[in-house]
N, C-alpha and C. Protein backbone atom coordinates (compact mmCIF):
# COMPACT_ATOMS: atom_id res chain seq x y z
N UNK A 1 -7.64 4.58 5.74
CA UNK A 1 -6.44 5.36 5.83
C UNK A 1 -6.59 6.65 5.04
N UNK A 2 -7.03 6.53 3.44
CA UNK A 2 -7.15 7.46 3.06
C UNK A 2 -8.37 8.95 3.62
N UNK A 3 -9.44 8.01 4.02
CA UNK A 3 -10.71 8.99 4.75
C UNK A 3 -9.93 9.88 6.49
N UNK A 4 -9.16 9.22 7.12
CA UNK A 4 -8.43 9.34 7.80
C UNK A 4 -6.98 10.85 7.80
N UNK A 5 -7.10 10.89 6.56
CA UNK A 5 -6.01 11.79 6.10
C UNK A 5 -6.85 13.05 5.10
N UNK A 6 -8.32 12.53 5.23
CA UNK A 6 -8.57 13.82 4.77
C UNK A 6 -8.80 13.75 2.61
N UNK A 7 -8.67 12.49 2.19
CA UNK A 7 -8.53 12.25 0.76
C UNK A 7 -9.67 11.77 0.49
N UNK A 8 -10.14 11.44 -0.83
CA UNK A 8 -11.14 11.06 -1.12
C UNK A 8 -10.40 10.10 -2.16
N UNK A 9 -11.27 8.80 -2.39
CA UNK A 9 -10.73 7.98 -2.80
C UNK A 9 -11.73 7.83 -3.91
N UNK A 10 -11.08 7.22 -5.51
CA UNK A 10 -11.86 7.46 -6.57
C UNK A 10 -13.25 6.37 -6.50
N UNK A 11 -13.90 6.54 -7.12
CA UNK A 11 -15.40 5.53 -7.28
C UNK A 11 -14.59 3.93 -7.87
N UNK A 12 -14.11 4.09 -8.68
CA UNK A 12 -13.38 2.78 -9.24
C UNK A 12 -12.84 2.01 -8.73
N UNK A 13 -12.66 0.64 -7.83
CA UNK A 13 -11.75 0.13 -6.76
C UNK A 13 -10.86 0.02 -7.69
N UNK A 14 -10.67 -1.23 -9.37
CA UNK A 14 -9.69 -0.86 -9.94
C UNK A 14 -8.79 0.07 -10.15
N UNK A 15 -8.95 1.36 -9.86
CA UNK A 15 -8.00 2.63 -10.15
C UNK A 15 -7.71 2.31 -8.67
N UNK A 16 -8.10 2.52 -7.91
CA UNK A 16 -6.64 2.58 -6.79
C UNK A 16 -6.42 1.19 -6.17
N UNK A 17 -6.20 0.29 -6.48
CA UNK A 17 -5.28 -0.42 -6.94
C UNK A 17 -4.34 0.05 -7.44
N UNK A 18 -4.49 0.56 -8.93
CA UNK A 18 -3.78 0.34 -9.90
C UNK A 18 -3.03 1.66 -9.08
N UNK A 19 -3.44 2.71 -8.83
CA UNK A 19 -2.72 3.59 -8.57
C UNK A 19 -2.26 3.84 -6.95
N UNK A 20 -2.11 3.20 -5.91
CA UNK A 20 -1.99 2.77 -5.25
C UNK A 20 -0.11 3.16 -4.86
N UNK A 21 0.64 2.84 -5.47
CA UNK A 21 1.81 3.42 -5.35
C UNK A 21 2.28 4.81 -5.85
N UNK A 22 1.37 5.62 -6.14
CA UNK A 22 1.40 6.76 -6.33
C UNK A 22 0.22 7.73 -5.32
N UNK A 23 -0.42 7.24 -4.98
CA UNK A 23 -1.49 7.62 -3.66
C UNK A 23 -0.85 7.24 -2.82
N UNK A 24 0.08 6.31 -2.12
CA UNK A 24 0.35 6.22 -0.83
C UNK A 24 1.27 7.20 -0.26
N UNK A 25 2.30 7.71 -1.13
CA UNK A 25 3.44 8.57 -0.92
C UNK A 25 3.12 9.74 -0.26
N UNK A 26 1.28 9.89 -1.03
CA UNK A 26 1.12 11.33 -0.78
C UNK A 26 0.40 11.32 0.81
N UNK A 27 -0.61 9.92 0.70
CA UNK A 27 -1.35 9.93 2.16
C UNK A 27 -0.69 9.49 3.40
N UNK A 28 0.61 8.75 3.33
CA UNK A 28 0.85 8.00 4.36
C UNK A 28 2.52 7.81 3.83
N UNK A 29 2.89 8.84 3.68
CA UNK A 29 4.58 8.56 3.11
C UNK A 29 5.65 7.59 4.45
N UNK A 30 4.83 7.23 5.22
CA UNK A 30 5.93 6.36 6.24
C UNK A 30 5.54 4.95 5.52
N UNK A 31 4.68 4.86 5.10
CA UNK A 31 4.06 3.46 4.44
C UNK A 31 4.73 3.40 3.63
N UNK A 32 4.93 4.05 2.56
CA UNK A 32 5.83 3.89 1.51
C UNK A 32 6.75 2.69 1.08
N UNK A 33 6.47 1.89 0.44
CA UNK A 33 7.37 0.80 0.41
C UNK A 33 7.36 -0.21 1.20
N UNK A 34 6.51 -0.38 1.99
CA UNK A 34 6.44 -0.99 3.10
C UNK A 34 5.01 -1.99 3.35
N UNK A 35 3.95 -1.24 2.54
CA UNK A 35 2.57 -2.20 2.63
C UNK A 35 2.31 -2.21 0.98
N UNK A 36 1.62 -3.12 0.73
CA UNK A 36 0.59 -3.04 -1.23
C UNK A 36 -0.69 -3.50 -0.78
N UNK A 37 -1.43 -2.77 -1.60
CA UNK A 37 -2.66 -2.80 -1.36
C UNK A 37 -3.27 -4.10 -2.06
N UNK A 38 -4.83 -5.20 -1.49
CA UNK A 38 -4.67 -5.70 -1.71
C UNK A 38 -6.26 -6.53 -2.13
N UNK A 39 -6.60 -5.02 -2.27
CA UNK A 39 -8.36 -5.36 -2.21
C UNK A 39 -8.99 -3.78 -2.02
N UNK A 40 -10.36 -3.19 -2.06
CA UNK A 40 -10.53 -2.02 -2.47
C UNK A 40 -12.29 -2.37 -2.27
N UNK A 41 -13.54 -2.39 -1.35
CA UNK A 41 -14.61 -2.14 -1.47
C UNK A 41 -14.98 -0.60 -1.83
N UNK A 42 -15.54 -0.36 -3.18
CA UNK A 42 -16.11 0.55 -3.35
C UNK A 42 -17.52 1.05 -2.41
N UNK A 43 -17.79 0.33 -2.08
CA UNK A 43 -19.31 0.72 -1.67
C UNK A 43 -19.13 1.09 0.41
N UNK A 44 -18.10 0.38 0.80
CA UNK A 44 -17.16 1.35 2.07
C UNK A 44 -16.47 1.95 1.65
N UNK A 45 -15.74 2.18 0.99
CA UNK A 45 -14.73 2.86 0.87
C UNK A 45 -13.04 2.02 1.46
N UNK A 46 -13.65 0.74 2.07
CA UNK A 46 -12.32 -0.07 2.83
C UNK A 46 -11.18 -0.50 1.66
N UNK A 47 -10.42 -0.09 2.36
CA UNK A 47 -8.83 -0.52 1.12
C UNK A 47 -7.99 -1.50 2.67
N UNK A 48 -7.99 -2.77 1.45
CA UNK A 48 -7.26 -3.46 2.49
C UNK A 48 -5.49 -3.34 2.19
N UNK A 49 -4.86 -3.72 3.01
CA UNK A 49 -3.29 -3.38 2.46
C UNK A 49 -2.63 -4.83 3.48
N UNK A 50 -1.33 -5.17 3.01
CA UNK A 50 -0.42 -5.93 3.52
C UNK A 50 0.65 -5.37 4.08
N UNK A 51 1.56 -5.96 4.60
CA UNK A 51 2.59 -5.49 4.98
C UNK A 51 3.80 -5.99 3.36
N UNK A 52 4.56 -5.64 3.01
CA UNK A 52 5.72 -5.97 2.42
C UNK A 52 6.60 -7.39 3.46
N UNK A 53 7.04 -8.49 2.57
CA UNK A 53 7.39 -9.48 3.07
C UNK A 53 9.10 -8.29 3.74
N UNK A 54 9.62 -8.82 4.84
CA UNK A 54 10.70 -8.46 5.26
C UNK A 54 12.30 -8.60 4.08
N UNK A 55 12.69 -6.82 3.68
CA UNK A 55 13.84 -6.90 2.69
C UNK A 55 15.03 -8.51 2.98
N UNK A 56 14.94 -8.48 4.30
CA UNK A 56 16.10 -10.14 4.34
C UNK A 56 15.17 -10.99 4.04
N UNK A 57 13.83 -11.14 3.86
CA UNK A 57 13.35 -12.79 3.80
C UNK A 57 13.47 -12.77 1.74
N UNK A 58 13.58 -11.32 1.16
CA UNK A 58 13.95 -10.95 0.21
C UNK A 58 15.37 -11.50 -0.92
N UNK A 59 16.19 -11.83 0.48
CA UNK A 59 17.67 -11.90 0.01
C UNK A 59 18.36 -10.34 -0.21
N UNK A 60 18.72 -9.24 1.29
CA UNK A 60 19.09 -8.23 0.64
C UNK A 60 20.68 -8.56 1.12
N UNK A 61 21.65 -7.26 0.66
CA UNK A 61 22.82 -7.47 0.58
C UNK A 61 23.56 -7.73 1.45
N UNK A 62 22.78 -7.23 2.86
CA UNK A 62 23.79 -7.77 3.94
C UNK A 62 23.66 -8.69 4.43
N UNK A 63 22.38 -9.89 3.90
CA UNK A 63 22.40 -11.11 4.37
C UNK A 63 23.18 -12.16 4.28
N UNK A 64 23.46 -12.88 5.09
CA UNK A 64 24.22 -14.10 5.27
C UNK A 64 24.24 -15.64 4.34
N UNK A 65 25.05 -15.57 3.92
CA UNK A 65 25.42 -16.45 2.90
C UNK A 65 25.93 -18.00 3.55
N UNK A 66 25.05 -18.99 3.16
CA UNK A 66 25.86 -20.16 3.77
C UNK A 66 27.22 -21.24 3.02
């Protein structure tokens, strides 16, 4: 995603991880909030990512109460 957009991603897989919610905003701001990253080969360059579990499987406010 990031090679895709033109970024270069640091040598460290730990750092983007870690920084990971501050790199996505900038490469892929529809992602935002929506995937976490979840793994990082340095030696491809592959960053794996998830999706975010769904805000209702969450418990958000307009969900239904039994």
């Amino acid at each position: 995603m990031m090679t895709e957009r033109g970024m270069v991603a640091p040598a460290a897989g730990g750092s983007v991880l870690a920084q990971f919610d501050g790199i996505l905003p900038a490469a892929a701001p529809e992602l935002a909030g929506h995937v976490q990253a979840v793994a990082f080969d340095a030696d491809t360059g592959r960053l794996d990512v998830v999706p975010d579990p769904p805000r209702t499987a969450r418990g958000c406010a307009g969900a239904r109460r039994s």
